[in-house]
N, C-alpha and C. Protein backbone atom coordinates (compact mmCIF):
# COMPACT_ATOMS: atom_id res chain seq x y z
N UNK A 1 28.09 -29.10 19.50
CA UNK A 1 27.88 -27.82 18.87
C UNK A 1 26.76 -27.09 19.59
N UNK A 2 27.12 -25.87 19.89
CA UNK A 2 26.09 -25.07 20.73
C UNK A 2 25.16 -24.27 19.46
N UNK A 3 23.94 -24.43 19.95
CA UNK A 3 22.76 -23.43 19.23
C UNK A 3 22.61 -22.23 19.55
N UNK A 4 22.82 -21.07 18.52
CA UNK A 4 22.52 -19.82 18.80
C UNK A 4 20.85 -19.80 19.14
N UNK A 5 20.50 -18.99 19.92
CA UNK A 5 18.86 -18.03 19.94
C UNK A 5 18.60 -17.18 18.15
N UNK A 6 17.52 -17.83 18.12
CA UNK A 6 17.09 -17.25 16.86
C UNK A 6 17.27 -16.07 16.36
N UNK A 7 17.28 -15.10 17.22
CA UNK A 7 17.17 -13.34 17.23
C UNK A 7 18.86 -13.55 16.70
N UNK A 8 19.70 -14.62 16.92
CA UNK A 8 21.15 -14.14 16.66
C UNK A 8 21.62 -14.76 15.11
N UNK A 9 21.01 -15.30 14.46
CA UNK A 9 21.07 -15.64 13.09
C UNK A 9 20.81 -14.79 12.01
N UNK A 10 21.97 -14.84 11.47
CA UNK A 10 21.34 -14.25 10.32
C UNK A 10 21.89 -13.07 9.67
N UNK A 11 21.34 -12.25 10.11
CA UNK A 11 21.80 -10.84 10.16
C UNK A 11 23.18 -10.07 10.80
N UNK A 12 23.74 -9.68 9.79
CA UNK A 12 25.14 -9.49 10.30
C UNK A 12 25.35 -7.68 10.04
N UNK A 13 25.19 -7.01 11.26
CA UNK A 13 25.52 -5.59 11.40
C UNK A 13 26.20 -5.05 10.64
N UNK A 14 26.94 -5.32 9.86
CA UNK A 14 28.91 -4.89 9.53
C UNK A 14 28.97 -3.64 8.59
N UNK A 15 29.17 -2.74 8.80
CA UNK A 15 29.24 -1.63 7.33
C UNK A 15 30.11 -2.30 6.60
N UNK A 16 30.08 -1.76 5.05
CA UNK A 16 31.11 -2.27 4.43
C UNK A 16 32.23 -0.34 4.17
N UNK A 17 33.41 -0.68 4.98
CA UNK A 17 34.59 0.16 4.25
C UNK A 17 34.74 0.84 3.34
N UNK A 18 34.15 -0.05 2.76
CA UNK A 18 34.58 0.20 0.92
C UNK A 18 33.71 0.67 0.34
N UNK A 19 32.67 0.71 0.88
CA UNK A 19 31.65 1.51 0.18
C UNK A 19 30.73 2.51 0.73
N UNK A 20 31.46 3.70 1.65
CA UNK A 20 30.94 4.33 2.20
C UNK A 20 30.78 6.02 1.27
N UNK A 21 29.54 6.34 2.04
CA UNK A 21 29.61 7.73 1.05
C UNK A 21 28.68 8.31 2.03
N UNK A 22 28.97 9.89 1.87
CA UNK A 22 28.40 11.17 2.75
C UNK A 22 27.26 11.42 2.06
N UNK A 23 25.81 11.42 2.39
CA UNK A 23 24.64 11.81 2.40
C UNK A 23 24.32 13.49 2.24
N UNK A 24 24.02 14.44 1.22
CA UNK A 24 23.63 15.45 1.13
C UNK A 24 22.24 15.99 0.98
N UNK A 25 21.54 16.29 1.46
CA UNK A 25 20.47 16.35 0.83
C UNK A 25 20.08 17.81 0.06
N UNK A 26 19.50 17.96 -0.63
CA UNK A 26 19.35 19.40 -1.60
C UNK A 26 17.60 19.12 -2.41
N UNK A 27 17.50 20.65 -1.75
CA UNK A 27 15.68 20.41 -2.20
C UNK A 27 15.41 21.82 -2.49
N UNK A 28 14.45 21.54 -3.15
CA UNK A 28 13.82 23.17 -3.96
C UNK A 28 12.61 23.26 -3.19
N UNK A 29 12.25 22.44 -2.14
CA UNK A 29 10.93 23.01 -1.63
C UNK A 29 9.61 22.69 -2.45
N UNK A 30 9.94 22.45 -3.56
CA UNK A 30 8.39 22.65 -3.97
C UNK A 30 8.42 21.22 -5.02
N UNK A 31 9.28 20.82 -5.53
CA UNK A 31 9.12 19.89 -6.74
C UNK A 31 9.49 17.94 -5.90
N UNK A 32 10.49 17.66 -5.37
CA UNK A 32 11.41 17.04 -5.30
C UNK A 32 12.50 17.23 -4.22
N UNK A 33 13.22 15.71 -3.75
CA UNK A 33 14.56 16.41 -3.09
C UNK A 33 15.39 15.22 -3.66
N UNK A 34 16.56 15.73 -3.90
CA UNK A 34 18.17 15.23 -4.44
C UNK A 34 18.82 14.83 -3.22
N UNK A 35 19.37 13.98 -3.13
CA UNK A 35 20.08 12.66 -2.27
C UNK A 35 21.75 12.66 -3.08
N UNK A 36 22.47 13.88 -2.65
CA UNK A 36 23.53 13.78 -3.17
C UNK A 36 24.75 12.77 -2.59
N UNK A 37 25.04 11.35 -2.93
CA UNK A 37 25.90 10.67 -2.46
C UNK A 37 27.42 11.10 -3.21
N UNK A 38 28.21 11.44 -1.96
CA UNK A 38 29.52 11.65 -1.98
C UNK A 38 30.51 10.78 -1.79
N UNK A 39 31.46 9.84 -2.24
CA UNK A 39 31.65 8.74 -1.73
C UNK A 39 32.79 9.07 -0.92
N UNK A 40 33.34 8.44 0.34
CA UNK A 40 34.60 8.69 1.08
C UNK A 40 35.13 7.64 0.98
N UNK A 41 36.25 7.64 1.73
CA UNK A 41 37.16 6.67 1.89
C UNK A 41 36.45 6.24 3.36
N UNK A 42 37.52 5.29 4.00
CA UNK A 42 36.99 5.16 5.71
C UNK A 42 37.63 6.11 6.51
N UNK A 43 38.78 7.30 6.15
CA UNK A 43 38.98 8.13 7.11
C UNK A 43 38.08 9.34 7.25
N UNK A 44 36.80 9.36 5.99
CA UNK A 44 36.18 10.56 5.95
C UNK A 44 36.21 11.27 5.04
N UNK A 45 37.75 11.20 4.28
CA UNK A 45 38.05 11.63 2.53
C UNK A 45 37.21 11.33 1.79
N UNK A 46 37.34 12.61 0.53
CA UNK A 46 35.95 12.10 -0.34
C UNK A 46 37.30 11.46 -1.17
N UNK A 47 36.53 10.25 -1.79
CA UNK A 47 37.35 9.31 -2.57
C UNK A 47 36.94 9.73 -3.89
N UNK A 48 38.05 10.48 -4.82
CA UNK A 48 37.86 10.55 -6.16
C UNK A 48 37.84 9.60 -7.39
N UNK A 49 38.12 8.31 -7.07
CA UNK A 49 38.11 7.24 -7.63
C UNK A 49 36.99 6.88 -7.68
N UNK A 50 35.60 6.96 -7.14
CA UNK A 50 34.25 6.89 -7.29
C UNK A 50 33.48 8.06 -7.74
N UNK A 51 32.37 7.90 -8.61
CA UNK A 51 31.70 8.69 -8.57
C UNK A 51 30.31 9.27 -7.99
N UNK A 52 30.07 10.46 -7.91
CA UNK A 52 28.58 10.83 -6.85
C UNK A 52 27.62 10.42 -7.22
N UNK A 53 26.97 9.50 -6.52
CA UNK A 53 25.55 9.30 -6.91
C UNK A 53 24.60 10.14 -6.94
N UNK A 54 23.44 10.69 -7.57
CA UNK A 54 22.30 11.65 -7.26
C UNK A 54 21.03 10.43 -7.33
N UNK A 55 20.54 10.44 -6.05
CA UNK A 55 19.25 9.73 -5.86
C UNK A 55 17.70 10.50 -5.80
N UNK A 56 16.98 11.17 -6.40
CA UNK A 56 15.78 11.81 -6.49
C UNK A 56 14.75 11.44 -5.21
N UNK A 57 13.49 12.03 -5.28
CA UNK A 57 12.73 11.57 -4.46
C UNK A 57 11.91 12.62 -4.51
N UNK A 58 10.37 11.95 -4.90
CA UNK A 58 9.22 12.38 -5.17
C UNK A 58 7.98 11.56 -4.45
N UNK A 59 6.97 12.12 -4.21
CA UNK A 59 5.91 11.68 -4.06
C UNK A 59 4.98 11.52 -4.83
N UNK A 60 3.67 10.57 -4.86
CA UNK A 60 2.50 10.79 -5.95
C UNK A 60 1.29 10.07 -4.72
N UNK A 61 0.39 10.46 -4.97
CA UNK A 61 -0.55 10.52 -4.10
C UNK A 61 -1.74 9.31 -4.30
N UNK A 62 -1.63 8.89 -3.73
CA UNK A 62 -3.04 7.46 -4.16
C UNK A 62 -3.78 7.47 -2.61
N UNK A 63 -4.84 6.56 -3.08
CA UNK A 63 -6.07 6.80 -2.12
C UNK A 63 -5.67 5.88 -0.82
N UNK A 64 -4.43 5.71 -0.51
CA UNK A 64 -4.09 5.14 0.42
C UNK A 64 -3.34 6.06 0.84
N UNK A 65 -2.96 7.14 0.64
CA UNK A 65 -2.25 8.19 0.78
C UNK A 65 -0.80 8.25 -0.31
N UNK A 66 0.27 9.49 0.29
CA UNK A 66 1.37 9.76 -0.08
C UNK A 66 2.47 8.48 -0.38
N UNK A 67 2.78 7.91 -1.65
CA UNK A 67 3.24 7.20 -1.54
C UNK A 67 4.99 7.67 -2.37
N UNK A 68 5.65 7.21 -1.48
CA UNK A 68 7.41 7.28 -1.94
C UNK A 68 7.83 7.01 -2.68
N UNK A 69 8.24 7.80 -3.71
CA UNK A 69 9.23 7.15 -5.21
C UNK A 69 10.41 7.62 -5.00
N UNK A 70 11.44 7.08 -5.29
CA UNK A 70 13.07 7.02 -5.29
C UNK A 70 13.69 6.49 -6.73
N UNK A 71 14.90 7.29 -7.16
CA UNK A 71 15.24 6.79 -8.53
C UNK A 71 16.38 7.51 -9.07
N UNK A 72 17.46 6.42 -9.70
CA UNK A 72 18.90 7.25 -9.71
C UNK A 72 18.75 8.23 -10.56
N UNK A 73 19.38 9.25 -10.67
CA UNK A 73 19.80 10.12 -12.08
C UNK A 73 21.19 10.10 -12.44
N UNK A 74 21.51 9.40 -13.20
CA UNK A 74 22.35 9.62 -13.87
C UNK A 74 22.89 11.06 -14.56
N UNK A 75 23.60 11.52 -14.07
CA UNK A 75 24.26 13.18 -13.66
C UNK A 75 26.09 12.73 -13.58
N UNK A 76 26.60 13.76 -13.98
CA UNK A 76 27.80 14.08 -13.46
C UNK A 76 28.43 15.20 -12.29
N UNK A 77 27.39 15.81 -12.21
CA UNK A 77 27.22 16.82 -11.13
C UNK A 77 25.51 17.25 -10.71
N UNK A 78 25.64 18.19 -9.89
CA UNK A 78 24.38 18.45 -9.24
C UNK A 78 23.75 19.10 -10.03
N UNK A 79 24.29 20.16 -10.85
CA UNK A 79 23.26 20.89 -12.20
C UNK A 79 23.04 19.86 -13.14
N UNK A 80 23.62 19.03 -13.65
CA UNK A 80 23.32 18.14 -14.37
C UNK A 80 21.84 17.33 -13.66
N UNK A 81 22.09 16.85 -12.38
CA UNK A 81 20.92 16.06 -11.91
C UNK A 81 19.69 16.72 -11.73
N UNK A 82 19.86 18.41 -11.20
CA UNK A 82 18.28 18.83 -11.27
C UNK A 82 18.14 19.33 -12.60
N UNK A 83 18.85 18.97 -13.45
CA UNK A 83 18.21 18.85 -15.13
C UNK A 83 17.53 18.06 -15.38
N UNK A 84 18.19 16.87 -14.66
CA UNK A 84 17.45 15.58 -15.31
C UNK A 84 16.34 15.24 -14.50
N UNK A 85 16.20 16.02 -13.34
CA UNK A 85 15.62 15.42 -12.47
C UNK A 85 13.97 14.86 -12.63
N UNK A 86 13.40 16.16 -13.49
CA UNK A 86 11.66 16.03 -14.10
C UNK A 86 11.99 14.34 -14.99
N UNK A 87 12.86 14.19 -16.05
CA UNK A 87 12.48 13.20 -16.61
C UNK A 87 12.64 11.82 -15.61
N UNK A 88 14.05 12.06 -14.85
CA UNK A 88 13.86 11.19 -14.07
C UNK A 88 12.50 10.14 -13.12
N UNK A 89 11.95 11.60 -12.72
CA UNK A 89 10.90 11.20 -11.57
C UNK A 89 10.07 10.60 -12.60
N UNK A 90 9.53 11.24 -13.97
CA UNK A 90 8.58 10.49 -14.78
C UNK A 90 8.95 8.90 -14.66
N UNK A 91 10.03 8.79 -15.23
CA UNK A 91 10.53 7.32 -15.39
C UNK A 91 10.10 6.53 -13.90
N UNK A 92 10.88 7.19 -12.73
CA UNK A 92 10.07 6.66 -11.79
C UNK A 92 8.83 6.12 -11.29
N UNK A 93 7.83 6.93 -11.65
CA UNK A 93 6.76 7.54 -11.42
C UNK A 93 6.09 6.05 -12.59
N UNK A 94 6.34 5.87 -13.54
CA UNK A 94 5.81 4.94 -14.61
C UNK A 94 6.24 3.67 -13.69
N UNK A 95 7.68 3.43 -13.81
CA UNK A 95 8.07 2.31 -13.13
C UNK A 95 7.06 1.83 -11.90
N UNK A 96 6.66 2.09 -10.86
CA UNK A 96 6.26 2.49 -9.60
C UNK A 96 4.36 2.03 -10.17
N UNK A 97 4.65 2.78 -11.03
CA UNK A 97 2.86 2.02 -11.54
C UNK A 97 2.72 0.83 -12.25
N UNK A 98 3.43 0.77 -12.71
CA UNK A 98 3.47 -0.17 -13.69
C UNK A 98 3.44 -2.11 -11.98
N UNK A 99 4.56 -1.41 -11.45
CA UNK A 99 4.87 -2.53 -10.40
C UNK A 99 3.63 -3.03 -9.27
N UNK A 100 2.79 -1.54 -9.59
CA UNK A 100 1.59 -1.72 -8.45
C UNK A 100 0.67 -2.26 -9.26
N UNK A 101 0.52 -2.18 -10.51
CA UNK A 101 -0.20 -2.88 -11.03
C UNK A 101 -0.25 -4.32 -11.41
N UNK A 102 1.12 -4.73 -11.69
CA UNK A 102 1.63 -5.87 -11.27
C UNK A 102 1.00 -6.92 -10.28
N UNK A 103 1.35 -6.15 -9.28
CA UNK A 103 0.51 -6.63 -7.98
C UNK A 103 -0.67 -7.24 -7.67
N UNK A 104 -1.06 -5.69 -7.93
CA UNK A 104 -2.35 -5.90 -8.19
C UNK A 104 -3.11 -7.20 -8.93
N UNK A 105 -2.58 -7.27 -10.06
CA UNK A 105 -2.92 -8.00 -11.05
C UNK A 105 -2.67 -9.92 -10.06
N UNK A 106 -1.61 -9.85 -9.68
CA UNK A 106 -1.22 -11.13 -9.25
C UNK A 106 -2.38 -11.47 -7.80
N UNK A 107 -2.60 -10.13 -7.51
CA UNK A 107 -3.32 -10.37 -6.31
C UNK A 107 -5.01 -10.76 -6.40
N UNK A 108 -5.42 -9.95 -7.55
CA UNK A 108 -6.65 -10.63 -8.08
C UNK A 108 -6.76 -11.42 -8.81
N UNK A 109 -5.82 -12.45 -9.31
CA UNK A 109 -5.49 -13.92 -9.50
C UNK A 109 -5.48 -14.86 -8.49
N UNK A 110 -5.55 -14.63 -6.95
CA UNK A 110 -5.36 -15.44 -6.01
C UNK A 110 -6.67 -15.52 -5.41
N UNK A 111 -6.67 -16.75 -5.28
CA UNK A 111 -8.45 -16.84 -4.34
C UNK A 111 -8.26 -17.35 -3.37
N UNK A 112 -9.10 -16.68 -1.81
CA UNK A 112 -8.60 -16.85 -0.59
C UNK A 112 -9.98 -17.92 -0.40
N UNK A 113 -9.94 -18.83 0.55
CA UNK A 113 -10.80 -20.71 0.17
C UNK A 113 -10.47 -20.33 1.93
N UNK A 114 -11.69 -20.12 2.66
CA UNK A 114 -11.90 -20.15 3.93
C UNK A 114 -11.90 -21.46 4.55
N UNK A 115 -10.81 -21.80 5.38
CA UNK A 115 -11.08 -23.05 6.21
C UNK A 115 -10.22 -23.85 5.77
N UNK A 116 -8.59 -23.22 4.51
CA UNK A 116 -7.68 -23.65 3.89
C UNK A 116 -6.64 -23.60 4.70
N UNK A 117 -6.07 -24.90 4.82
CA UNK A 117 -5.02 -24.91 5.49
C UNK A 117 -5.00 -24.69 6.94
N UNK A 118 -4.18 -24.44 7.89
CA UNK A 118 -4.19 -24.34 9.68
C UNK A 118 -4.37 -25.49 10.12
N UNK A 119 -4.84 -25.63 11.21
CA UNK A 119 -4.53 -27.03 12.46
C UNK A 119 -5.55 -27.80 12.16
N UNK A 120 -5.47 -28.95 11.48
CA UNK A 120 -6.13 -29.79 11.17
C UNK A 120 -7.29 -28.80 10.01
N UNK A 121 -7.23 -27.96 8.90
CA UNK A 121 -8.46 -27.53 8.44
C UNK A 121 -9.20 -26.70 8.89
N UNK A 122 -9.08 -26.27 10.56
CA UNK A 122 -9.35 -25.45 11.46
C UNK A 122 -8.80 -23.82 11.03
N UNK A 123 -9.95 -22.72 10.94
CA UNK A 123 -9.44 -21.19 10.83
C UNK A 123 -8.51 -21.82 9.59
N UNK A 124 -7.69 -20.36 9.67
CA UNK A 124 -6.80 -19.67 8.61
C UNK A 124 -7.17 -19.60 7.50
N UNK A 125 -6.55 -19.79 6.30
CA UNK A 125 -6.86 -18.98 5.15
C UNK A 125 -5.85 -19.86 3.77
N UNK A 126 -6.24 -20.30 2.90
CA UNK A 126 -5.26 -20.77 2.29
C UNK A 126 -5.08 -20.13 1.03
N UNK A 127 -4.22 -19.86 -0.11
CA UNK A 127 -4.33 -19.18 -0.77
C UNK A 127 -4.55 -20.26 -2.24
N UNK A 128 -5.20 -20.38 -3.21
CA UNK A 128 -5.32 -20.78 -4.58
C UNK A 128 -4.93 -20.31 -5.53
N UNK A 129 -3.85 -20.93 -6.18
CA UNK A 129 -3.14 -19.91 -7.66
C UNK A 129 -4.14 -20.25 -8.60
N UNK A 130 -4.01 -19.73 -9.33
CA UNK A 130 -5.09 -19.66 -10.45
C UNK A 130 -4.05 -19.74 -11.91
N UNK A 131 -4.09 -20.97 -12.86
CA UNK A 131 -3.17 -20.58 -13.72
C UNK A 131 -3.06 -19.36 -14.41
């Protein structure tokens, strides 16, 4: 049995057919932009048997800079989605904090113990859970 090179494992290119959809984008400039997914078939047809996704996208600003929020709206059309779109981003916008805080939280639970772990005890860094 021959061994692939590492770089060739793993990861498999392939679109899937079946689940392709046309990318729109629609923005007001000032609030938000809408990610209108259209779904096609594989000749390019929009497939009416699926329905359009509307994906939002907002920013909120932290001291690390501009950080990216993304989040479905549930819409049946495009007036429907920039209706929903303010409550949407809130929901986002909570979600998104809530997860960094998370983090956060798990991350100042961990204590970094200099001289943990590496080549024989030598350098690196080991990490300590903390119950």
């Amino acid at each position: 049995m021959a061994l692939r090179p590492p770089e060739d494992r793993g990861v498999e290119a392939k679109m899937d057919a079946d689940n392709l959809y046309r990318e729109e984008i629609i923005t007001d400039r000032k609030v938000g932009t809408l990610r209108m997914m259209t779904p096609v078939k594989n000749d390019g047809t929009t497939d009416a048997a699926r329905a359009t996704l509307f994906i939002g996208e907002a920013q909120i600003m932290t001291q690390a800079g501009p950080l990216p929020i993304n989040f479905e709206i549930e819409a049946k059309n495009l007036g429907e989605a920039v209706a929903k779109f303010g409550e949407a981003a809130k929901e986002g916008v909570e979600r998104t904090v809530r997860e960094l805080q998370e983090l956060r939280r798990q991350q100042s639970s961990s204590i970094v113990v200099p001289g943990a772990g590496g080549m024989g005890g030598m350098g690196g860094g080991g990490k300590l859970q903390l119950p």
